[in-house]
Structure formats: structure tokens, C-alpha cells
Protein backbone atom coordinates (compact mmCIF):
# COMPACT_ATOMS: atom_id res chain seq x y z
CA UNK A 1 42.16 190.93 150.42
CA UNK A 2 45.02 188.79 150.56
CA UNK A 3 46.85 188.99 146.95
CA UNK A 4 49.90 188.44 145.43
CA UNK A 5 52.87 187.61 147.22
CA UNK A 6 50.32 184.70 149.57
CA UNK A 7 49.27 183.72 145.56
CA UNK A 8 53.57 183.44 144.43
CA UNK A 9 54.70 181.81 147.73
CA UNK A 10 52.04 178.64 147.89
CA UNK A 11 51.04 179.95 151.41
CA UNK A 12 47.45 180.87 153.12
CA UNK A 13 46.74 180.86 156.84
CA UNK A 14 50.47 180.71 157.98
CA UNK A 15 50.68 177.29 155.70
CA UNK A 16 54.14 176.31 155.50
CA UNK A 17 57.29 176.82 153.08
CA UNK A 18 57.19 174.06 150.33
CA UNK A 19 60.76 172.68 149.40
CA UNK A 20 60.82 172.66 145.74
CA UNK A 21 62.94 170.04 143.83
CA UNK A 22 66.07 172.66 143.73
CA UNK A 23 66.60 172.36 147.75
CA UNK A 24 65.82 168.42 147.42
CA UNK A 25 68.71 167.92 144.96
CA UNK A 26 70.58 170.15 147.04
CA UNK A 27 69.72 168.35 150.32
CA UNK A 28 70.40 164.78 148.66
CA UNK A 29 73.81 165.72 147.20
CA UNK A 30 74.76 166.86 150.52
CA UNK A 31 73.56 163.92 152.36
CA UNK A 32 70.81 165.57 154.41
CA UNK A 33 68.41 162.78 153.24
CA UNK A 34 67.97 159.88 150.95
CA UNK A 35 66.24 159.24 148.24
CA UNK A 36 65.06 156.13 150.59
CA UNK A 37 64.00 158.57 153.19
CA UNK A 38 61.93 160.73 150.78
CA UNK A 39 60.47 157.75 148.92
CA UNK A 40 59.15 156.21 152.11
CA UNK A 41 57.49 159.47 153.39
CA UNK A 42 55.97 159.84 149.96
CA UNK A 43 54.55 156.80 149.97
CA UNK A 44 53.57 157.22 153.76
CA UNK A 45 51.76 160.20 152.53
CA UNK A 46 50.04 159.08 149.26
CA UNK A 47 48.36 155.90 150.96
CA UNK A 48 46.97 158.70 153.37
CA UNK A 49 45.13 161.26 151.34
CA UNK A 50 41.76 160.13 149.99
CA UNK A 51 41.29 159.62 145.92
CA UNK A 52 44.59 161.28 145.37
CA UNK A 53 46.04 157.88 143.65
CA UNK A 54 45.08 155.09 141.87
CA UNK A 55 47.85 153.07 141.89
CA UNK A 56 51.35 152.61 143.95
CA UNK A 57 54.50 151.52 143.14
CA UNK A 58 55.10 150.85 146.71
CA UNK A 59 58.02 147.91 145.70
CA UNK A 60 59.14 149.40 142.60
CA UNK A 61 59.33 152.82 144.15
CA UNK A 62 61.80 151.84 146.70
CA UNK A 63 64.13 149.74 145.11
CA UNK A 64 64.56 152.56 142.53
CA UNK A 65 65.38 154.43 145.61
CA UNK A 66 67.79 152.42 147.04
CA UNK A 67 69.57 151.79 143.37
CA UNK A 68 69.75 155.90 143.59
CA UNK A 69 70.84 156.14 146.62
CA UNK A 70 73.64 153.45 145.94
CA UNK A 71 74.73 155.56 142.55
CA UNK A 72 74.67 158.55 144.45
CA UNK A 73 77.31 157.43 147.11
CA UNK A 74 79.44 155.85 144.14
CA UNK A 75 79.51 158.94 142.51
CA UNK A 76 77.61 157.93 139.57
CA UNK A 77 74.79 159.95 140.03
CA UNK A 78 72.06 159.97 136.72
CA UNK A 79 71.99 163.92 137.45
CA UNK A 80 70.50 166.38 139.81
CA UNK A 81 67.11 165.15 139.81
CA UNK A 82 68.19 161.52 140.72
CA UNK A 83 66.13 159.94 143.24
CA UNK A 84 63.50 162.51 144.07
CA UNK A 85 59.56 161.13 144.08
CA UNK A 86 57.41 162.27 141.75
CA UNK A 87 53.47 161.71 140.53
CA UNK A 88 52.40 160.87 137.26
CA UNK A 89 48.73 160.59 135.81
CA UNK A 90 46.59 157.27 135.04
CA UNK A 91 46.53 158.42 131.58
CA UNK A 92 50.04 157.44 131.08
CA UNK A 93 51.24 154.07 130.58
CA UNK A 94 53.78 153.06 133.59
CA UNK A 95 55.23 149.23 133.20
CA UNK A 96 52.94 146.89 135.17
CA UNK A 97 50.47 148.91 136.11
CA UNK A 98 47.29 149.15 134.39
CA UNK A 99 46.02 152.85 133.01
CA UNK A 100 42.76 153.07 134.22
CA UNK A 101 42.29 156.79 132.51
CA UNK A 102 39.90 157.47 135.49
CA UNK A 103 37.55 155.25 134.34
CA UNK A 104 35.79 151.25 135.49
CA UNK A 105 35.33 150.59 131.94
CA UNK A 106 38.88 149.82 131.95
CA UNK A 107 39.68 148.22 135.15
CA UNK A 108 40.20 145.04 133.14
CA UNK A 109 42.55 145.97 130.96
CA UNK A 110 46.09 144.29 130.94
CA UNK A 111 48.55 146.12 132.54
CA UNK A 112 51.11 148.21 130.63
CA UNK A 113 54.23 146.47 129.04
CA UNK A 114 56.12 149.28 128.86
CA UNK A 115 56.69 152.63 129.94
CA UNK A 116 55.21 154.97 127.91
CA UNK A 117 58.14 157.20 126.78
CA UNK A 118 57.74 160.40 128.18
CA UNK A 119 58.01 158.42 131.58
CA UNK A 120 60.87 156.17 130.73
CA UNK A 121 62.68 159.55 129.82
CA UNK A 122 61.62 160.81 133.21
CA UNK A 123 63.18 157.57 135.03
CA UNK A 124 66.69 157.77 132.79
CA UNK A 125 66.78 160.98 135.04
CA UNK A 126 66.65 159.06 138.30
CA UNK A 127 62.81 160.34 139.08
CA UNK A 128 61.22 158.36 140.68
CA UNK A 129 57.45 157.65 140.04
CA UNK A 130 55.39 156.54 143.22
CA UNK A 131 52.17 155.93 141.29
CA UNK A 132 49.34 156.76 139.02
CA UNK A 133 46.79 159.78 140.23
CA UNK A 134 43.35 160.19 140.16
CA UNK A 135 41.83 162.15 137.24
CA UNK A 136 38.10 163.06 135.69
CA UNK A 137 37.11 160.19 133.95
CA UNK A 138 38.78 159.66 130.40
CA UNK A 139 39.79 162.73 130.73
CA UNK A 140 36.92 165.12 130.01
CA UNK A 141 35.81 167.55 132.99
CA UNK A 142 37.92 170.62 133.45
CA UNK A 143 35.98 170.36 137.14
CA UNK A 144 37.86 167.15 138.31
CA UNK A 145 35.11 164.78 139.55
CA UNK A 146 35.76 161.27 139.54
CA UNK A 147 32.37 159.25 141.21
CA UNK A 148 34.16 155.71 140.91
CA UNK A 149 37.42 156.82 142.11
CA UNK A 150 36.13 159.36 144.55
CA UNK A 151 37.10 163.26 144.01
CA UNK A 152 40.48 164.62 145.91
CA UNK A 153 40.31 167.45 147.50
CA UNK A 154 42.77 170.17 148.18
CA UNK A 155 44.15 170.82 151.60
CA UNK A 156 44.83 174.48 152.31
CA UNK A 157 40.99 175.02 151.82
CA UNK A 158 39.02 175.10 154.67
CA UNK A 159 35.12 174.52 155.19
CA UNK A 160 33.38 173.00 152.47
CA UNK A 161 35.07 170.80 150.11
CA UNK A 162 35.69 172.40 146.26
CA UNK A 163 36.30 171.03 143.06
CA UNK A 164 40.07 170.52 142.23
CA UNK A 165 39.81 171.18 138.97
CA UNK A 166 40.58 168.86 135.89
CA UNK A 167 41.35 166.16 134.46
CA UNK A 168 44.73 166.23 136.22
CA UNK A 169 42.72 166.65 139.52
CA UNK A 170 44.93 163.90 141.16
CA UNK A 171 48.21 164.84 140.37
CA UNK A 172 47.12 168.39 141.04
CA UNK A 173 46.35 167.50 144.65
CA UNK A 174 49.52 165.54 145.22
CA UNK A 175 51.77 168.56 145.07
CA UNK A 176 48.98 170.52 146.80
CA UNK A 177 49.24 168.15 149.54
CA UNK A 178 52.47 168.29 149.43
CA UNK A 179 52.69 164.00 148.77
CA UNK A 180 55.31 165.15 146.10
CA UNK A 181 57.09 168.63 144.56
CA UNK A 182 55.82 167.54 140.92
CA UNK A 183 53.61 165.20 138.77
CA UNK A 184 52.57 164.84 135.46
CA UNK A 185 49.37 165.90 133.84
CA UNK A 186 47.84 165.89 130.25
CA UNK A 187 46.24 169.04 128.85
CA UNK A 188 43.42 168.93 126.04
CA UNK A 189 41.31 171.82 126.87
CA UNK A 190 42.45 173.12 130.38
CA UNK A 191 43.35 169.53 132.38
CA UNK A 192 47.01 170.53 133.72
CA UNK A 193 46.12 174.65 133.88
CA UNK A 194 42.74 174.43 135.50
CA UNK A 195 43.57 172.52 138.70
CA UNK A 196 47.11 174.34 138.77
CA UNK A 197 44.75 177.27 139.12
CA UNK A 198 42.18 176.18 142.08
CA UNK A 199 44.88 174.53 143.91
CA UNK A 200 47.48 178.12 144.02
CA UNK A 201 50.11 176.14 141.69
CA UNK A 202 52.06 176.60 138.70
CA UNK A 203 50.92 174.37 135.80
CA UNK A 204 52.78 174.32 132.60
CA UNK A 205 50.93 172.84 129.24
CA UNK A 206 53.26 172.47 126.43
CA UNK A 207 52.67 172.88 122.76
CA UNK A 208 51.47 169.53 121.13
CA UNK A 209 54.63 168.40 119.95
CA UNK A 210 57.26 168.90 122.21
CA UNK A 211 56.53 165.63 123.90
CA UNK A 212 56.72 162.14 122.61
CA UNK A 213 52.75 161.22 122.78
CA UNK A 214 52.53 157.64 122.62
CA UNK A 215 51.68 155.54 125.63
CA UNK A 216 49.55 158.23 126.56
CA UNK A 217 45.89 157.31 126.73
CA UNK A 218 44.23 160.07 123.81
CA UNK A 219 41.37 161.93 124.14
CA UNK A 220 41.15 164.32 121.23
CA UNK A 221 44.68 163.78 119.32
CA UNK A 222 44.77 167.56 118.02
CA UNK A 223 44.75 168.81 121.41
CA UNK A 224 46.45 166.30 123.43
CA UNK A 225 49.42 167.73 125.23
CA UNK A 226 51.47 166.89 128.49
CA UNK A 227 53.12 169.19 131.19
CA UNK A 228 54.45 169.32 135.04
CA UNK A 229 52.75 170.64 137.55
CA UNK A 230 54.28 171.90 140.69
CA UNK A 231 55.17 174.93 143.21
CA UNK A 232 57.57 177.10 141.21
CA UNK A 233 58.14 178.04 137.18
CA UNK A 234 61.99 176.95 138.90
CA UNK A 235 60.40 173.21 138.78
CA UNK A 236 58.15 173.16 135.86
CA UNK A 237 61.25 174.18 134.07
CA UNK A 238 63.47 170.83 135.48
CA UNK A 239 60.36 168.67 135.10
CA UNK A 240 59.71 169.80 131.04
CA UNK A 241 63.95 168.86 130.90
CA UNK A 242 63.70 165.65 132.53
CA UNK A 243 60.16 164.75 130.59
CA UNK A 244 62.73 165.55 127.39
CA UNK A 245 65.37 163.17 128.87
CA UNK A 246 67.57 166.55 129.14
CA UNK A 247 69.27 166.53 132.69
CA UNK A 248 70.78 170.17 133.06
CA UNK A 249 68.92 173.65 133.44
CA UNK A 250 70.29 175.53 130.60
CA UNK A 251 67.59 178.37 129.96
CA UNK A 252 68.76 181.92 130.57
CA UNK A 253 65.96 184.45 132.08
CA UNK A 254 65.73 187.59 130.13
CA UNK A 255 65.79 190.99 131.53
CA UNK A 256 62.67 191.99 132.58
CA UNK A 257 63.26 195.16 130.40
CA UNK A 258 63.08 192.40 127.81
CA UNK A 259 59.55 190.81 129.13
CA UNK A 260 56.40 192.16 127.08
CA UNK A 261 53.28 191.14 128.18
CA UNK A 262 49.85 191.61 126.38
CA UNK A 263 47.02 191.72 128.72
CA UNK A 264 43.82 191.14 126.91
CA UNK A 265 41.90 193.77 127.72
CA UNK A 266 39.08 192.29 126.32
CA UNK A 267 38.68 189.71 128.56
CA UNK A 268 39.18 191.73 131.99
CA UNK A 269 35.61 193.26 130.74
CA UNK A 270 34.04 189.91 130.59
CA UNK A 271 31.37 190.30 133.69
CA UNK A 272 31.51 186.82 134.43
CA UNK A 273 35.08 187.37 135.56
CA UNK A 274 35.70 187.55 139.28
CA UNK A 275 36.76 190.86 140.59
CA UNK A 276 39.22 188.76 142.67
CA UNK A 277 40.83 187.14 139.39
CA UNK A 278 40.85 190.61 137.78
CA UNK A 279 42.09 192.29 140.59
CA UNK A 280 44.67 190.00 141.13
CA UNK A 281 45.77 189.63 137.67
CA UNK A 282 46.00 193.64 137.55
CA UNK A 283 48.31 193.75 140.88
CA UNK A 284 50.45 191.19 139.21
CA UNK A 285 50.66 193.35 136.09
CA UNK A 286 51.36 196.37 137.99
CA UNK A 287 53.85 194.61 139.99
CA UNK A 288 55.84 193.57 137.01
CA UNK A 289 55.96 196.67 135.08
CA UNK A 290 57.31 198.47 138.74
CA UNK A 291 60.52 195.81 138.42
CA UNK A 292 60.53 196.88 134.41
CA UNK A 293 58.55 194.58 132.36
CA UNK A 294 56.77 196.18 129.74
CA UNK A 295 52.97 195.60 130.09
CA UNK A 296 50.12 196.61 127.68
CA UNK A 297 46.52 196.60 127.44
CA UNK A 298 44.68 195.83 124.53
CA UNK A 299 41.86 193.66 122.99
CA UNK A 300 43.57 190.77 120.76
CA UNK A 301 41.46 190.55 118.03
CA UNK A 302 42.13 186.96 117.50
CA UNK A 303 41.51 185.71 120.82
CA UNK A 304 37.88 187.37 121.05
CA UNK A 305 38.18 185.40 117.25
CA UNK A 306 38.88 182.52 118.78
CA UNK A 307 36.16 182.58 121.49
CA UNK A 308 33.44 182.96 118.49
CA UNK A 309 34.98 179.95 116.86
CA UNK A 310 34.31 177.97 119.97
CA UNK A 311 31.06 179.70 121.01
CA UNK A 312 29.69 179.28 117.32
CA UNK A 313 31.09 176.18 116.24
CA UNK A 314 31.57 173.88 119.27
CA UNK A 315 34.64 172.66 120.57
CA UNK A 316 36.88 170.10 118.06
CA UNK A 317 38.43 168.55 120.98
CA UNK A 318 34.76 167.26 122.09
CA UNK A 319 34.28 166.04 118.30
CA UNK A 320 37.34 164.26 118.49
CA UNK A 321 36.48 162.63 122.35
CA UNK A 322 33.14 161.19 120.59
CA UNK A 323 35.04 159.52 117.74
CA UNK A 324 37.38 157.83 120.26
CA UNK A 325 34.99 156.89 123.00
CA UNK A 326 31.69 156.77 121.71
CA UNK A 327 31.43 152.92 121.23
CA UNK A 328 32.11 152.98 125.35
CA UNK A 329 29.33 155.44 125.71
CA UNK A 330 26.57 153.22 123.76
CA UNK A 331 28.22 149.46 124.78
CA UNK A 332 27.92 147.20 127.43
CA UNK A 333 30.09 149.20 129.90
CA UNK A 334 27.52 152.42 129.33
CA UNK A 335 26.23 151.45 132.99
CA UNK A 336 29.86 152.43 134.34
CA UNK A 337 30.55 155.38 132.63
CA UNK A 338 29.86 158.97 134.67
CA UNK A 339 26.54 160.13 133.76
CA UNK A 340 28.21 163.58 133.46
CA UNK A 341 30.90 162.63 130.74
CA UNK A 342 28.16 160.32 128.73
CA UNK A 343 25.72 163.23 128.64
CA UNK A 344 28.42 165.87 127.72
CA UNK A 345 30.17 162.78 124.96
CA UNK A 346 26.49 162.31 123.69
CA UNK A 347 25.96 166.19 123.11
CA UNK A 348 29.31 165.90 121.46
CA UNK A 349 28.27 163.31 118.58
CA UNK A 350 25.76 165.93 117.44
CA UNK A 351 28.34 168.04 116.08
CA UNK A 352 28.83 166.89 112.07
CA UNK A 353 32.08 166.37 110.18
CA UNK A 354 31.68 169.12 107.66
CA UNK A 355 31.42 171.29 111.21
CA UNK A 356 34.29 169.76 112.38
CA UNK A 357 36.33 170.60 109.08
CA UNK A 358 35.16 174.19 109.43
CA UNK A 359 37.08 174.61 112.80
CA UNK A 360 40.02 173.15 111.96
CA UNK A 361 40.10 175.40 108.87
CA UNK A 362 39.38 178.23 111.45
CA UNK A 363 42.19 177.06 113.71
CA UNK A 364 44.47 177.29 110.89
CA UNK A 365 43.60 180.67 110.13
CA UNK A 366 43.96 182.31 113.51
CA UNK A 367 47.76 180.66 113.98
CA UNK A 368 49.84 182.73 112.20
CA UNK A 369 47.54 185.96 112.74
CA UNK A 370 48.27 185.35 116.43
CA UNK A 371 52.21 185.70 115.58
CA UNK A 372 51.78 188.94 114.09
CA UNK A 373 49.43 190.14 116.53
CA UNK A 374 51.67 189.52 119.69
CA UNK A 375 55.22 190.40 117.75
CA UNK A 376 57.02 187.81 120.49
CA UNK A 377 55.11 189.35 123.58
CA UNK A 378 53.13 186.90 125.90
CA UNK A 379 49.71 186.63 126.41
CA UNK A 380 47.94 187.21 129.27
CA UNK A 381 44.60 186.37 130.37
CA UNK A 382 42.75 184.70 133.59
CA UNK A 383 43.46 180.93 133.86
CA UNK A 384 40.03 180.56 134.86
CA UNK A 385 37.07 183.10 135.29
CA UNK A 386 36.63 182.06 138.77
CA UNK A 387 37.40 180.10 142.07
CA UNK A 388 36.86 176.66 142.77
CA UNK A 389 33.82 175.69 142.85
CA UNK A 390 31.82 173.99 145.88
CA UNK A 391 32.27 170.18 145.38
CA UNK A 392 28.39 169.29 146.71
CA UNK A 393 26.61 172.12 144.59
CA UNK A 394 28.16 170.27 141.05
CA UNK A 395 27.83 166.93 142.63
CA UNK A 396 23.99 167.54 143.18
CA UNK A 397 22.98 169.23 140.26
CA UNK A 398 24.13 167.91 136.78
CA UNK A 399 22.69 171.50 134.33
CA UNK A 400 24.90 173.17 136.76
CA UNK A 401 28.18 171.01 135.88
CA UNK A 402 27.38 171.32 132.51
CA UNK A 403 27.58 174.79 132.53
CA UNK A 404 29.92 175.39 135.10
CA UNK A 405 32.14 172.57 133.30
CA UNK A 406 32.20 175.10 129.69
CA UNK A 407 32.82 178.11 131.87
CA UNK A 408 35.74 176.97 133.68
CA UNK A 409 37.71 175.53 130.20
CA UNK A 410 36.95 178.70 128.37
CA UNK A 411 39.28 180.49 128.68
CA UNK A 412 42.56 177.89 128.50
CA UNK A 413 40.61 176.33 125.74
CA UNK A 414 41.54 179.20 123.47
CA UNK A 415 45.02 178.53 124.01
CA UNK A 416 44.36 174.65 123.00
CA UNK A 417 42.78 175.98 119.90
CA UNK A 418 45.68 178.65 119.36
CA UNK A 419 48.36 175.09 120.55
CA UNK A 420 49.82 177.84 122.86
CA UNK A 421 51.97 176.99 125.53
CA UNK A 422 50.70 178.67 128.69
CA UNK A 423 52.25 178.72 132.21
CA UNK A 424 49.20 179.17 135.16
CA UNK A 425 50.55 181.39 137.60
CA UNK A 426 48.79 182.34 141.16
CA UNK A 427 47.98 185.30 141.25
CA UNK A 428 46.67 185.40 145.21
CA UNK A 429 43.67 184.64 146.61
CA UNK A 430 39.97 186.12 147.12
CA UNK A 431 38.08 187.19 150.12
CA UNK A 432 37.55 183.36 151.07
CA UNK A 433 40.89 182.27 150.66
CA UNK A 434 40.65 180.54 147.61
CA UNK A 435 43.17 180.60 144.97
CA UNK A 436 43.44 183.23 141.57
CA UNK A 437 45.57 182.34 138.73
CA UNK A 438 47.30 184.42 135.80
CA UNK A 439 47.49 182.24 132.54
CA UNK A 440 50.78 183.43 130.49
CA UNK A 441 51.22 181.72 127.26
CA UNK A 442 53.23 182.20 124.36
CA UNK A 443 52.42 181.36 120.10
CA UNK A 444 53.22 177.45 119.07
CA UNK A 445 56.48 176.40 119.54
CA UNK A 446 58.10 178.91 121.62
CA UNK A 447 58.15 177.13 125.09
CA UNK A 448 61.84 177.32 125.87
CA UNK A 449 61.03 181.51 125.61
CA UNK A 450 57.88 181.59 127.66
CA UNK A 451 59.79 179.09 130.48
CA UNK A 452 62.42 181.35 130.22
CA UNK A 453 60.67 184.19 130.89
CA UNK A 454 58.14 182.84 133.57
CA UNK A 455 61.14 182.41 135.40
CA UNK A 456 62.47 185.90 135.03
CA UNK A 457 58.46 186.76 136.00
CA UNK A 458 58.91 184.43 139.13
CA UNK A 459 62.34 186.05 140.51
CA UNK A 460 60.72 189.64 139.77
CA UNK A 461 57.58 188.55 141.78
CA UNK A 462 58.97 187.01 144.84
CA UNK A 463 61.39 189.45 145.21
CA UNK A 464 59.24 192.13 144.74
């Protein structure tokens, strides 16, 4: 089986080394290339690849790049990030462009006014934002189908075309396919972790409120987060600084004598676990504990909590997706909607307030529990029970996306219910060559700790 270092480096079947935003700063301040040069081949690229985008800036792109490149040989560069492309997802308001959130329903909206703020911060660090990617519909498949937009697909798979994971399928696929070294994704119940995970990336979901929310299309406004996706912990760290309109790289990795991890042991004994996840996520453990980090086995008695909350009282964030969209679902623009999000928004509007109440009071509980419980070690679980999925088998069968759809969000939808931030890590690959994935997350509120030590897990890893 080819495992972990194949998982760590982004590379299957001799696939080639990714440059990361690091060497692109490095190569622009230099003078190796342009931000005009990169802009252009990232443009080249996205009007290429099938379903990956939505939208272009194609204009807009490249005059940013030529303002860049003019600051940049004036010495007045915006910072190290200045000029490099980057993705962001149609469920984020970009100036002049209309957010479509995946869906024809809205295809008639006006376009944006504004920037929504988390991408205006973004652009005050000189990134600039080719377009708007593909995504499930509204948000809510953790699968990443999109029938009126058409489904991307990843590129280092080969032979039959698999799911790319949700919602953020699109921006997922545009660092896969290497289009750009970053985008922007939302997470509610898995959308930025999940495709991170079938795609061999590094996805990092932030706790609720570490971002500035508005102009960001909701779906359930308890859960709603943002994040980066890209190659490396090394980006996702720049990105979360530059989606914070913070321009320098200031976090310190600990000593891996100083990492503590929690596996949840728990969870390895689910049987509808791969043994290629497990196996993976085991050789990953054992790996870090050989460079010193100190890694444990137990059962967390508040995440197998957690799973009972969501197994015997539904899933909030689906409550709160049938209060904001089910007026779409039952009006005129039903007819457009995918049959697969109605059905699952309709099963959704079953669920009553006083059940509702009952979770949130259940969320509450389990919070500060979870402090205690992990005494500042990390969490760590599977991103996702399994592999990607074949794209024609959940295309052709709806029971089986339905079911398929709950298996692949359960696990990173205890970490929505817990508002943990959680970094997906690959973890290597199975028998077929498809991507595994490690999810490490940390209790609310500590993600300057848990980016700080993914990258102290990323140096230990790749130099192992």
C-alpha cells in the first residue's frame, strides 16, 4: 500500500512537486515571474478544467496583476503574498459578480456591490482572486454534486470519475488541479474538510468566529464557518493571515515533545471505517510519536456523546438550512432546485423547534466537557470514514446519496457541533490510489495553537 509520505507530499503515480505560495513569493520577489505571468496561466488553466468555476475575473484579474507587479518593482509591495492567484467560492460575495451559491434559483440575482469582507481583506494583501468555484448547491452535500453546474472532478485519479467531496467541491479541485496554490471554502458540516480529504489536501475550517461572516451566503448561521484550502499546513497558515488582513507569518511551531495528540480510539473500532483510513491514520500516529510527539489512545467520551446527539436528535445545521431555504424548496423555482438537496431540505422541515432547542442545549453541554477532557491535546479522528466515492453510482441512485451523503459528514460534523477547528491532513492513499485523510482539531477558539502545531506535525512528517 502506498501510505504516508505519497499522502504528505500531494504526489501519486510520479505526479509532480506542487509549488506552494512560500516558493511563489519567493520566486516573485526575486523576479523569476510576475504576478502577470502567473495570473495569465491561471486563468489559461481555469477556463480549461470542466465545472471547476463559475465565474472569471478574466479583466479584473489582470489589471490587479499588473497594479502588483508595478508596486512590486517600486518597492511598495502590499506584502509577501502580493500578486499571487487565488480561488474563492460562489458563496462569497466578490464585487460585480453575482453569487450564484451553486444554485439556478439565483442566476438572476444582481450582482454583488461589494466585496464581502473576508475577501476585501484577502485583496488589501495583494491576492488576487481569479473567480468564483463551483460548489454543491446552496451548500448542502458533503459529496459535491452540482447537476446545473456540472460536478468537477479531481485529476490525479484515474479510471472512473469520483465524487470531490463538498460543498467546496470547486475550490477543492482548483488546487487539486493545480489552477491555483489556495482558495476559499465555507464549512457547515464538513464542506472545506471533506473535499480536502478525497482530493489528498490540507483543508483548514476555523472556529465560527474568527472570520468576519457577512457577505457570505448562510446556510445554517450556527455552523457557518470559512477556511483555506491548499497543499501544505505552511499555506493554510498564510491564507487564515491574509483572510484576517494580517500580512506576516508570526506563529511559532512547538516542539514536538510539546504536541499531544488524542486518538479516539473509539472511532478506529467503527467497522464502517476503511482499513486504509485506519491504517493510515495509525502510520501517521506512529510516525509522530518516533520524532517525539506524545500520542494516546482512548475513547473520548464526549465525542461518542456527540455522535448520539446527532444520531438521536438530527442534525441543527439541517434545521437551520430549512428555515433559510425552505420557501425556495416549495416556490416557483422548486423545478430548479437538485432533487437531492429538496428531498434531504424536505426531510429537514420534519424536525420540530422544541427538537431543535434540545440540541443546542446539548451542544452547550458537551463544550466545556470537551476542554477538560482533552487538557490542550488535539483531537484526532478520520476526516472521513472512507474514499471518494464513484461519481456514476451516487449520480444514479438517489437512497444511495442519501446515505452515503450522512456517512461521509459524520464524522467532521462532530467537530461543527463541538465549533472545533480541525486541520484535514492526508494521510496516504489506499490500494486504488485514492486519497486518506487525518482530521486534527483543537476545542473553540484555539486555532492559532492547532495551526501552530499542524505545522510542527507537517515539518516532523515530511522530514520523517
Amino acid at each position: 500500500m502506498s501510505r504516508l509520505k505519497a499522502g504528505l507530499r500531494g504526489t501519486s503515480g510520479g505526479r509532480r512537486h506542487i509549488v506552494g505560495l512560500s516558493e511563489i513569493s519567493r520566486r516573485l520577489a526575486a523576479g523569476e515571474t510576475s504576478s502577470v505571468i502567473l495570473v495569465e496561466k491561471a486563468l489559461a488553466q481555469a477556463a480549461a478544467t470542466k465545472h471547476v468555476f463559475i465565474s472569471l475575473r478574466r479583466e479584473e484579474a489582470l489589471n490587479e496583476a499588473r497594479v502588483s507587479d508595478d508596486r512590486r518593482s517600486n518597492g511598495h509591495s502590499l506584502g509577501p503574498l502580493d500578486g499571487i492567484p487565488i480561488a474563492v467560492k460562489d458563496l462569497i460575495d466578490m464585487q460585480g459578480l453575482r453569487t450564484t451559491a451553486g444554485s439556478c434559483t439565483r442566476l438572476t440575482v444582481a450582482p454583488a456591490l461589494r466585496d464581502a469582507p473576508v475577501v476585501a481583506a484577502v485583496k488589501r494583501q495583494g491576492l488576487i482572486a481569479i473567480g468564483k468555484t463551483n460548489l454543491s448547491e446552496f451548500a448542502f452535500s458533503g459529496l459535491g454534486l452540482n447537476p446545473s453546474f456540472g460536478t468537477p472532478t479531481a485529476s490525479y485519479i484515474k479510471g472512473e470519475a469520483r465524487a470531490p467531496g463538498g460543498s467546496s467541491s470547486g475550490s477543492a479541485i482548483a488546487v487539486e488541479r493545480d489552477v491555483v496554490s489556495a482558495a476559499i471554502g465555507t464549512d457547515t458540516a464538513g464542506s472545506i474538510r471533506v473535499p480536502s480529504a478525497f482530493n489528498g489536501l490540507v483543508g483548514f475550517r476555523a472556529s465560527t468566529n474568527r472570520y468576519l461572516m457577512s457577505g457570505v451566503h448562510p446556510l445554517a448561521a450556527t455552523f457557518d464557518t470559512l477556511g483555506p484550502i491548499a497543499r501544505s499546513v505552511s499555506d493554510c497558515a498564510w491564507m487564515d493571515l491574509a483572510m484576517r488582513d494580517r500580512g506576516r507569518l508570526t506563529l511559532t511551531p512547538p516542539s514536538m515533545a510539546k504536541v499531544r495528540l488524542v486518538v479516539d480510539a473509539a472511532m478506529l473500532e467503527d467497522g464502517d471505517v476503511e482499513p486504509a483510513v485506519r491504517d493510515n491514520l495509525m502510520h501517521m500516529m506512529e510516525s509522530l510519536a518516533s520524532r517525539g510527539a506524545k500520542v494516546s489512545y482512548k475513547s473520548v467520551g464526549v465525542v461518542s456523546e456527540a455522535r448520539k446527539v446527532i444520531s438521536d436528535l438530527g442534525w441543527l445545521g439541517a434545521y437551520e438550512a430549512w428555515q433559510l431555504l425552505g420557501d425556495i424548496v416549495n416556490g416557483h423555482s422548486s423545478a430548479l432546485v437538485d432533487r437531492r438537496v429538496s428531498a434531504r431540505l424536505r426531510a429537514a422541515s420534519l424536525m420540530s423547534e422544541q427538537q431543535a432547542e434540545k440540541i443546542i442545549t446539548a451542544r452547550r453541554d458537551l463544550m466545556a466537557p470537551l476542554s477538560l477532557a482533552l487538557d490542550g491535546a488535539l483531537l484526532v479522528l478520520p476526516t472521513v470514514k472512507h474514499v471518494a466515492p464513484k461519481l456514476k453510482e451516487l449520480e444514479a441512485d438517489d437512497d444511495y446519496f442519501a446515505a452515503l451523503n450522512l456517512q461521509t459528514l459524520s464524522i467532521t460534523m462532530i467537530g461543527s457541533l463541538l465549533d472545533m477547528p480541525g486541520l484535514a491532513l492526508p494521510s496516504g492513499y489506499d490500494d486504488e490510489g485514492l486519497a486518506t485523510s487525518v482530521l486534527i482539531s483543537a476545542t473553540h477558539g484555539k486555532d492559532d495553537a492547532l495551526l501552530a502545531s499542524g505545522l510542527a506535525i507537517e515539518h516532523a512528517l515530511v522530514n520523517s
